[in-house]
Structure formats: C-alpha cells, structure tokens
C-alpha atoms as a PDB file:
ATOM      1  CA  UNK A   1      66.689 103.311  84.824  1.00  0.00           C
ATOM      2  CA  UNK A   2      66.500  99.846  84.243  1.00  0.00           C
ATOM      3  CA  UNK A   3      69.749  97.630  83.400  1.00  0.00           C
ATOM      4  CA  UNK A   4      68.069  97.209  79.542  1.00  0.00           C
ATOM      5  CA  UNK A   5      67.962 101.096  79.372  1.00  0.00           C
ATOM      6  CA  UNK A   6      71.405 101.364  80.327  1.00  0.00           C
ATOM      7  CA  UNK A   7      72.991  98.723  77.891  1.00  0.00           C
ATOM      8  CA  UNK A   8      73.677 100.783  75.304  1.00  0.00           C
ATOM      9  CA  UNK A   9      75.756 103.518  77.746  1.00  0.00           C
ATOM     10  CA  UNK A  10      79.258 102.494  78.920  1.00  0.00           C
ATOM     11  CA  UNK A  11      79.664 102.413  82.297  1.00  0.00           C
ATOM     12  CA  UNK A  12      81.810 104.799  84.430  1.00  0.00           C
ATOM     13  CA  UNK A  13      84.086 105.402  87.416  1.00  0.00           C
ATOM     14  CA  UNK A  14      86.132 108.010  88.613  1.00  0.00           C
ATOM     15  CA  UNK A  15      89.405 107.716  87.815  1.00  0.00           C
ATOM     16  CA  UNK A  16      91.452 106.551  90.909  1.00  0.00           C
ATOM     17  CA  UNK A  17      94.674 109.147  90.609  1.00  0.00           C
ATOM     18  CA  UNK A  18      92.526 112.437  88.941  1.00  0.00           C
ATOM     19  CA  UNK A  19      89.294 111.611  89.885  1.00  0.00           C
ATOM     20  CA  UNK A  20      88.145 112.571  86.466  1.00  0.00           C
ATOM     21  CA  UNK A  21      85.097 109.962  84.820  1.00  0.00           C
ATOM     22  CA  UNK A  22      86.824 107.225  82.979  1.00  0.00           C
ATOM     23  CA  UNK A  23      84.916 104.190  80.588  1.00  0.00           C
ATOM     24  CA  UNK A  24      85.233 101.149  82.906  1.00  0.00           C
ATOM     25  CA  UNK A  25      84.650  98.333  79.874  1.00  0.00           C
ATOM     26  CA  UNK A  26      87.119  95.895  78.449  1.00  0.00           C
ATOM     27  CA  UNK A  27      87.951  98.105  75.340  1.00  0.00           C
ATOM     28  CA  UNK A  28      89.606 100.484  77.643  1.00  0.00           C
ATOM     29  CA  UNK A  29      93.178  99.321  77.975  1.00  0.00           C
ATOM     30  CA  UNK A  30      94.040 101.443  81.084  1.00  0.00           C
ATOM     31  CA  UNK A  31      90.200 101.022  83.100  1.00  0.00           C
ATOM     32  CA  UNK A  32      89.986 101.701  86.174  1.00  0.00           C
ATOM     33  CA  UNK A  33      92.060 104.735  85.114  1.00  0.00           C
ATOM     34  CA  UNK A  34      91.149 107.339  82.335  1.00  0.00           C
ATOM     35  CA  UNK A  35      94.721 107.220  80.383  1.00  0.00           C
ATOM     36  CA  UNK A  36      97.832 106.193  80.451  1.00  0.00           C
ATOM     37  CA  UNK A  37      99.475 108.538  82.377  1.00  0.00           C
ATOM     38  CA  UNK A  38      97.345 108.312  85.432  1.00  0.00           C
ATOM     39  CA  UNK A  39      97.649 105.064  85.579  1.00  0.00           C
ATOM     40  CA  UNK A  40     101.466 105.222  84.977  1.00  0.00           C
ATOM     41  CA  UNK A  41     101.667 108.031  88.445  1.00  0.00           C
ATOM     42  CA  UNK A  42      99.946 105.445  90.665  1.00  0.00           C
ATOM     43  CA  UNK A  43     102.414 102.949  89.170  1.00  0.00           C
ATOM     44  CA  UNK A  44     104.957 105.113  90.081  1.00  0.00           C
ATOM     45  CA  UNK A  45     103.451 106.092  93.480  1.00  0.00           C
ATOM     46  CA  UNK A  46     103.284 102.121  94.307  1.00  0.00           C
ATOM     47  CA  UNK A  47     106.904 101.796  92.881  1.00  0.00           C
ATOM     48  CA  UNK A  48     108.199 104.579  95.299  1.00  0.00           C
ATOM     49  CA  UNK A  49     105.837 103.254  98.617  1.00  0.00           C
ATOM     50  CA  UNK A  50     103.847 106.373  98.917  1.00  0.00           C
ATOM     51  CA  UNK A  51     100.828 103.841  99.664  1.00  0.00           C
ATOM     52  CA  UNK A  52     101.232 103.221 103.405  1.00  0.00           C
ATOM     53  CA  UNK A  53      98.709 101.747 105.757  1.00  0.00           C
ATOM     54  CA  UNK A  54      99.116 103.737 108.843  1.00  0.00           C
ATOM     55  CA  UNK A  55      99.976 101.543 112.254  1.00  0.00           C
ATOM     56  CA  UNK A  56     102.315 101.509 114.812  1.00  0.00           C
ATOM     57  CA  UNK A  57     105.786 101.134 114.386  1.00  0.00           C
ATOM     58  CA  UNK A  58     107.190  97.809 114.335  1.00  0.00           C
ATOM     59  CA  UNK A  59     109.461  96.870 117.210  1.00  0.00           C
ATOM     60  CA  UNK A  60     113.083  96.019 116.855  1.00  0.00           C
ATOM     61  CA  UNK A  61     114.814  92.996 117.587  1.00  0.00           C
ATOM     62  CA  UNK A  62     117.977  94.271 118.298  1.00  0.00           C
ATOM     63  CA  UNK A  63     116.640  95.751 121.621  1.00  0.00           C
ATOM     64  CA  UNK A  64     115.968  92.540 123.142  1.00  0.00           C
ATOM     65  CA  UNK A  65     112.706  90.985 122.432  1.00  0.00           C
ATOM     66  CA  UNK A  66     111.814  87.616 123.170  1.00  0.00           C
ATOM     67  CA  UNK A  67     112.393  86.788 119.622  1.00  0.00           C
ATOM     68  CA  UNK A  68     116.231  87.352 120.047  1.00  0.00           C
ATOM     69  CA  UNK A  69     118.162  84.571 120.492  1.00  0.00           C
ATOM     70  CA  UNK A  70     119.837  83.657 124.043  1.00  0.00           C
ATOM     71  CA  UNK A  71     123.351  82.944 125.054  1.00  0.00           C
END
C-alpha cells in the first residue's frame, strides 16, 4: 500500500498499558494510549516506581568504599 493509499486511514499502535489498537494522530488527546485511563495506570505505575531497569545493586558507602571520607 502506498503512503497516498493510506492517507485517508489514521494510523495505529498498540496501546502501551492494554495493548489494545489506539489512533496515534494529534486529535487524540491521550496517543500513544487508547483512553484516559490507561494512560492514567502507567502514570500511576511511573508515580509508584514499578518501572525498574534491572542491574546490580548499588554499593554502599557506609561500608567503606574509597568514596568515604578518611580520618
């Protein structure tokens, strides 16, 4: 299908919290997501740090490090 075919046909995405199809133009006031309250949860899950990038844990200074300060 050529991109003249497809001007008339909005373009869509799956929504990022249901994975439902949602209308990814600029009349859509909550695209990427396909309503409100979808994109409210992933507020919510952002809000609450339920997005976490896994890694190791992060060492702490009180234990030592060369980053603590000498006496």
């Amino acid at each position: 299908m050529s991109r003249e075919e497809r001007a008339g046909t909005p373009r869509t995405v799956p929504c990022p919290t249901c994975g439902e199809k949602s209308v990814f133009e600029p009349w859509n006031p909550w695209r990427p997501f396909c309503c409100e309250r979808c994109r409210a949860l992933d507020l919510g899950a952002w809000a609450s740090e339920s997005y976490r990038i896994p890694g190791k844990p992060a060492e702490d200074d009180a234990s030592g490090g060369a980053s603590g300060s000498q006496e």
